[in-house]
PDB file of N, CA and C in Angstrom:
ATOM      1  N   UNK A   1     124.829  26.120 108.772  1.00  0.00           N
ATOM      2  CA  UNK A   1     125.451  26.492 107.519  1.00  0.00           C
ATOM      3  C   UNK A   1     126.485  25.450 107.106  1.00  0.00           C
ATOM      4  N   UNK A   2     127.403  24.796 108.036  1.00  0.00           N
ATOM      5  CA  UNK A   2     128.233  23.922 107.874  1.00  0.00           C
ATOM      6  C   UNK A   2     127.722  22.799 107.290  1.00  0.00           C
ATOM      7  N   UNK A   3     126.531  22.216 107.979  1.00  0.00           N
ATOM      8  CA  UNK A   3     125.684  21.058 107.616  1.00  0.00           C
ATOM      9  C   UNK A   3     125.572  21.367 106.314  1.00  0.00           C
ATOM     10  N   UNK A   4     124.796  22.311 105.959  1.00  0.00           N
ATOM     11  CA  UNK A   4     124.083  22.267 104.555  1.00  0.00           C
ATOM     12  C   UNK A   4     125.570  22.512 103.802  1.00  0.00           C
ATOM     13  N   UNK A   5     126.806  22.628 104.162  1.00  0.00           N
ATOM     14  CA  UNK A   5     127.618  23.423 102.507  1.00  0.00           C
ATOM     15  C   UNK A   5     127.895  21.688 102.532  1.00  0.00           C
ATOM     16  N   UNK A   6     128.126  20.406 103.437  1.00  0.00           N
ATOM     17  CA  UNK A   6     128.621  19.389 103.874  1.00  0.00           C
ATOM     18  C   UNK A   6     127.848  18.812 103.123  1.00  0.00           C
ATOM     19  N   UNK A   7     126.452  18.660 103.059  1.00  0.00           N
ATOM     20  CA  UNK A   7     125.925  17.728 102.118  1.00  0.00           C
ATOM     21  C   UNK A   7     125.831  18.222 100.538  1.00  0.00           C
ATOM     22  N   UNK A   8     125.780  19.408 100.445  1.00  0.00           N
ATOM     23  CA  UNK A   8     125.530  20.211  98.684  1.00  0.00           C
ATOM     24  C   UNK A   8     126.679  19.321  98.173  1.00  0.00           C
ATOM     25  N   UNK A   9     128.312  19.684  98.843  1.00  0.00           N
ATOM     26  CA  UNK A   9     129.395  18.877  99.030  1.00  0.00           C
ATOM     27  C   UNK A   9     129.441  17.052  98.383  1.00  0.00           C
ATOM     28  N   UNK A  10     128.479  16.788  99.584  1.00  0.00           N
ATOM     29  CA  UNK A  10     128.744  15.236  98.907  1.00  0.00           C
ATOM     30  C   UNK A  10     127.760  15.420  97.927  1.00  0.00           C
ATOM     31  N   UNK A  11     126.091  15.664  97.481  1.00  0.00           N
ATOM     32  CA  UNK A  11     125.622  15.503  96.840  1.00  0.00           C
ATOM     33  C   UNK A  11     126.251  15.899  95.239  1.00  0.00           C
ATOM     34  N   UNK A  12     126.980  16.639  95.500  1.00  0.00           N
ATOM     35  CA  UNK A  12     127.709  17.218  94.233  1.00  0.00           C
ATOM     36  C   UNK A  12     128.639  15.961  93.600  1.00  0.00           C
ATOM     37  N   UNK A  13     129.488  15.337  94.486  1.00  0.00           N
ATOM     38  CA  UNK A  13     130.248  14.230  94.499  1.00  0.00           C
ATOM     39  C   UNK A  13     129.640  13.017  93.720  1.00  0.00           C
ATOM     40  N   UNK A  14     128.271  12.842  94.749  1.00  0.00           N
ATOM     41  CA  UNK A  14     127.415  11.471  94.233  1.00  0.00           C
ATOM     42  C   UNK A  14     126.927  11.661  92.519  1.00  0.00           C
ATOM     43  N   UNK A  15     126.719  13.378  92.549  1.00  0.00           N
ATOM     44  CA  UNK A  15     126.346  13.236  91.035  1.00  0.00           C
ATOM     45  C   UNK A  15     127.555  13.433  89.579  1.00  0.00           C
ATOM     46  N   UNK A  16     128.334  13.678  90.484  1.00  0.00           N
ATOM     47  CA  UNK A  16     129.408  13.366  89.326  1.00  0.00           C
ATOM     48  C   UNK A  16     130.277  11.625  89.310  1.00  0.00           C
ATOM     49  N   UNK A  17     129.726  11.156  90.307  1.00  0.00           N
ATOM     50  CA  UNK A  17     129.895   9.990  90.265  1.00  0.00           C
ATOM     51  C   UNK A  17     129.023   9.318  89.248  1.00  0.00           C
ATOM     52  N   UNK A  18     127.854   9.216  89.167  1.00  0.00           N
ATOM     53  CA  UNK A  18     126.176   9.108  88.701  1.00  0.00           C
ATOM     54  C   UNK A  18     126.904   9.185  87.047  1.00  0.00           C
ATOM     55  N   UNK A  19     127.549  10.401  86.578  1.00  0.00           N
ATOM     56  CA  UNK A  19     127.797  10.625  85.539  1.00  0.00           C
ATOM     57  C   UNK A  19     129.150   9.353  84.776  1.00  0.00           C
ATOM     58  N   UNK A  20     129.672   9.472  85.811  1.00  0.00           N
ATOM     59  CA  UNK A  20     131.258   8.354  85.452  1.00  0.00           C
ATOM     60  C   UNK A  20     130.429   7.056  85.218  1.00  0.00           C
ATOM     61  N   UNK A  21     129.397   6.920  86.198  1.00  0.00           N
ATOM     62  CA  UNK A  21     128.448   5.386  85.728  1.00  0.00           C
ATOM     63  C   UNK A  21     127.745   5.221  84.737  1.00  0.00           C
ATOM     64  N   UNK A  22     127.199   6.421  84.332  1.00  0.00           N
ATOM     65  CA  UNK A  22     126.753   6.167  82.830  1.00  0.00           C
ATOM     66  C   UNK A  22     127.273   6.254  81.583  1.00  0.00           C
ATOM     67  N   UNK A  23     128.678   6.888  81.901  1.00  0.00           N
ATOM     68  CA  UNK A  23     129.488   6.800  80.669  1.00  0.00           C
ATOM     69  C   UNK A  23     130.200   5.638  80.562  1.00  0.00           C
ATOM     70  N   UNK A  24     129.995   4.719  81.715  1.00  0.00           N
ATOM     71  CA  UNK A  24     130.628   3.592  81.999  1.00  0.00           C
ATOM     72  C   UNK A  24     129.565   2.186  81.446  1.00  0.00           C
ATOM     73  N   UNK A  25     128.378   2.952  81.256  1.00  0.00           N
ATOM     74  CA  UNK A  25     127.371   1.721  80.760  1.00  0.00           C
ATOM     75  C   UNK A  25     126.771   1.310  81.935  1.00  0.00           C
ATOM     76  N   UNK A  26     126.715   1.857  82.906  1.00  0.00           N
ATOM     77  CA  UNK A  26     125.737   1.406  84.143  1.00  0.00           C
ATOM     78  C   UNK A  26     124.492   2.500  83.847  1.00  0.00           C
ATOM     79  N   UNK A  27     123.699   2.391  83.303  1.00  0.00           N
ATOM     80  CA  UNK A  27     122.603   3.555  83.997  1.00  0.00           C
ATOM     81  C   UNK A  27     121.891   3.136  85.159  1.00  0.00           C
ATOM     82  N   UNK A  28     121.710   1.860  85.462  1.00  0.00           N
ATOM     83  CA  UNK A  28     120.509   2.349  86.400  1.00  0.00           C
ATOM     84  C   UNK A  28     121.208   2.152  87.775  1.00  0.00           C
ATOM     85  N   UNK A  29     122.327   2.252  88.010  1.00  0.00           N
ATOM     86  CA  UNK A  29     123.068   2.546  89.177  1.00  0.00           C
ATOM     87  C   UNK A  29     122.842   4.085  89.193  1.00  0.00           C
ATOM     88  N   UNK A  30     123.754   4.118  87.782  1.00  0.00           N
ATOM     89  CA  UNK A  30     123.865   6.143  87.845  1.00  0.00           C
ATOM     90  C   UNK A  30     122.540   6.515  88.164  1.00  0.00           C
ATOM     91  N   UNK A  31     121.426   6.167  87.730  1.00  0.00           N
ATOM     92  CA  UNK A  31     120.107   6.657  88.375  1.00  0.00           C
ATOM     93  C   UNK A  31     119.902   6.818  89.365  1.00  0.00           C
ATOM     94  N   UNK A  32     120.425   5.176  90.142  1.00  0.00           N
ATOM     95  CA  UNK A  32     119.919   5.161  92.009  1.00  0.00           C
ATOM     96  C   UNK A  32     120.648   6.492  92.876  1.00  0.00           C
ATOM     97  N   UNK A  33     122.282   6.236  92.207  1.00  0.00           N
ATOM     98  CA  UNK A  33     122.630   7.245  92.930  1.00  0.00           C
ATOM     99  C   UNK A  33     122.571   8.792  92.667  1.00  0.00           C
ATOM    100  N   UNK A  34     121.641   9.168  91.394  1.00  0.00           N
ATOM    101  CA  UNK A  34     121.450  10.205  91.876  1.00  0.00           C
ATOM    102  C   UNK A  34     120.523  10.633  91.967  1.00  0.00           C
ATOM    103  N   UNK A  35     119.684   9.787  92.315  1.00  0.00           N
ATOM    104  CA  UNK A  35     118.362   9.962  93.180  1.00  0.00           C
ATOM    105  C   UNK A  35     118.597  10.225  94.504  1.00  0.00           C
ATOM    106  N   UNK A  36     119.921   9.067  95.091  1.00  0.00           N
ATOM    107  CA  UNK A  36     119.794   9.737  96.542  1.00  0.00           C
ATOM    108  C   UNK A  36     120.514  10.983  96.511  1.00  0.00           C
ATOM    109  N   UNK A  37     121.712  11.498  95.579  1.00  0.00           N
ATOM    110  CA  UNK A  37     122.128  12.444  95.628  1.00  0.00           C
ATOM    111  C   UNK A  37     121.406  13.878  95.745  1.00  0.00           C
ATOM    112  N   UNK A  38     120.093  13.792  95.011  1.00  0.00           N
ATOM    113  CA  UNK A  38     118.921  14.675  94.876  1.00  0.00           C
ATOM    114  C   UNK A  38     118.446  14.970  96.517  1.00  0.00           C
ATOM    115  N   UNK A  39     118.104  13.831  96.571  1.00  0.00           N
ATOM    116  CA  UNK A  39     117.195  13.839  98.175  1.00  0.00           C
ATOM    117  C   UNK A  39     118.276  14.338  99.126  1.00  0.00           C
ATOM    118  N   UNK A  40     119.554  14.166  99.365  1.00  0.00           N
ATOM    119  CA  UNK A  40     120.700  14.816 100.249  1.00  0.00           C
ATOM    120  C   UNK A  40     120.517  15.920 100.065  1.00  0.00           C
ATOM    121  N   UNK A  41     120.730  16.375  98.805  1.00  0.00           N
ATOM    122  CA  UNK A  41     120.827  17.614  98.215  1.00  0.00           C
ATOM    123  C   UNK A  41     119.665  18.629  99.170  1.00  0.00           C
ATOM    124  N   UNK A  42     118.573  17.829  98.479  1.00  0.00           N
ATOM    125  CA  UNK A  42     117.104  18.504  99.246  1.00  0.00           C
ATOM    126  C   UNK A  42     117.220  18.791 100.410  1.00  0.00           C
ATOM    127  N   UNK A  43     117.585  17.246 101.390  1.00  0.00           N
ATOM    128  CA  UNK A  43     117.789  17.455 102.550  1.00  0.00           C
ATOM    129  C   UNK A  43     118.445  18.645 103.754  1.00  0.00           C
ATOM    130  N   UNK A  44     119.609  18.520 102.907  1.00  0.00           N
ATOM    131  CA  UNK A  44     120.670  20.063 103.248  1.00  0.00           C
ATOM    132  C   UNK A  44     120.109  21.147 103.114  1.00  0.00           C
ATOM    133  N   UNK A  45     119.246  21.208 102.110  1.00  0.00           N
ATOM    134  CA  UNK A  45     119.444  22.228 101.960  1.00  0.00           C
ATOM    135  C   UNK A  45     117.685  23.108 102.974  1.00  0.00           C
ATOM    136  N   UNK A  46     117.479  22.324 103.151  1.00  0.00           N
ATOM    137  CA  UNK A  46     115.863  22.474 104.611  1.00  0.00           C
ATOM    138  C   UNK A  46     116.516  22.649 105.846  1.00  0.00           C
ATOM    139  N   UNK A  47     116.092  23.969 106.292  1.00  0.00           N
ATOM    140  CA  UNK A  47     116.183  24.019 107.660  1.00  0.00           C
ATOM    141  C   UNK A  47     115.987  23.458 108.900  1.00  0.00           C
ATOM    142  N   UNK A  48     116.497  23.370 109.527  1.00  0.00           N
ATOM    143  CA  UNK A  48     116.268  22.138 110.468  1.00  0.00           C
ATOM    144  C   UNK A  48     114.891  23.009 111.370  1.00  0.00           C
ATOM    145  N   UNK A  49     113.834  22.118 112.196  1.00  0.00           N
ATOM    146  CA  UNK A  49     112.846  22.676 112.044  1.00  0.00           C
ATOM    147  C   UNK A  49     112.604  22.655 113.788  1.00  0.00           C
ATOM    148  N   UNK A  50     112.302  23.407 114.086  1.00  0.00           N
ATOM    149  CA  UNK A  50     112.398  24.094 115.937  1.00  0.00           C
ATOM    150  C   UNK A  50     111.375  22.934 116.353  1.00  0.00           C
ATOM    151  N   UNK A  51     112.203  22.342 117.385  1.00  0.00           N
ATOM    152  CA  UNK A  51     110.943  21.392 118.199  1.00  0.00           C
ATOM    153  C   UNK A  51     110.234  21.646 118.869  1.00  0.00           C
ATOM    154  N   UNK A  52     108.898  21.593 119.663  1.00  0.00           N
ATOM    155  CA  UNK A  52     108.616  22.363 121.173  1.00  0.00           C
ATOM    156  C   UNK A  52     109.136  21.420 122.324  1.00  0.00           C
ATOM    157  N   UNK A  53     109.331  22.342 123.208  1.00  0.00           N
ATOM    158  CA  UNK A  53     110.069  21.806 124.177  1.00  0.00           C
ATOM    159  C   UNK A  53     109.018  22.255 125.429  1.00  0.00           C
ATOM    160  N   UNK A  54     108.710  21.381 126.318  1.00  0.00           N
ATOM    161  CA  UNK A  54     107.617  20.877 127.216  1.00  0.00           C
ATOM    162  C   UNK A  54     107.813  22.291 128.364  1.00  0.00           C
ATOM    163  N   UNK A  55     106.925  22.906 128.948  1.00  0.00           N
ATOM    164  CA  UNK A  55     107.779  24.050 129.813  1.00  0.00           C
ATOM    165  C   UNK A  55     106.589  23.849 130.758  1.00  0.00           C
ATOM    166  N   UNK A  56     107.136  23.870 131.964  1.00  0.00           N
ATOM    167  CA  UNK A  56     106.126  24.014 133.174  1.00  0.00           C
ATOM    168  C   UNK A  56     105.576  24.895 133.264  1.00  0.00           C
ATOM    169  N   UNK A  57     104.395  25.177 134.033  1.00  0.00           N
ATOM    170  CA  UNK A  57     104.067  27.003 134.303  1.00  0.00           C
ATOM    171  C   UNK A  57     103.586  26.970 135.832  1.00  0.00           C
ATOM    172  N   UNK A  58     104.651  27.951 136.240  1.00  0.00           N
ATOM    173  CA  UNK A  58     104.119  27.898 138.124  1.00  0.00           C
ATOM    174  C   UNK A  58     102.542  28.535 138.259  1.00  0.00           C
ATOM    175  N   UNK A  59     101.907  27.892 138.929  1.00  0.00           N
ATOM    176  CA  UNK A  59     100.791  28.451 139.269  1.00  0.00           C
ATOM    177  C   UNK A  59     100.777  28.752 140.820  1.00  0.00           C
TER     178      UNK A  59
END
């Protein structure tokens, strides 16, 4: 839960950054970054996904 509020967090950041760059006359910065801001976003917000873990079996 920490993870994911941590990146919504920065991704939120990167896209109000994204915004200051295009009012600034950069778009295609503001684009890059909030493209990755998107994909963080995404990222966080996916559960992290159970690995298998190798288990002996006595015979």
């Amino acid at each position: 839960m920490f993870r994911q509020n941590r990146f919504r967090e920065l991704a939120r950041m990167m896209i109000h950054q994204a915004r200051m760059l295009k009012s600034a006359g950069l778009a295609g910065e503001a684009r890059q970054l909030a493209r990755r801001a998107i994909a963080l976003k995404d990222y966080g917000s996916t559960p992290m996904a159970l690995q298998p873990v190798p288990v002996r079996s006595r015979r």
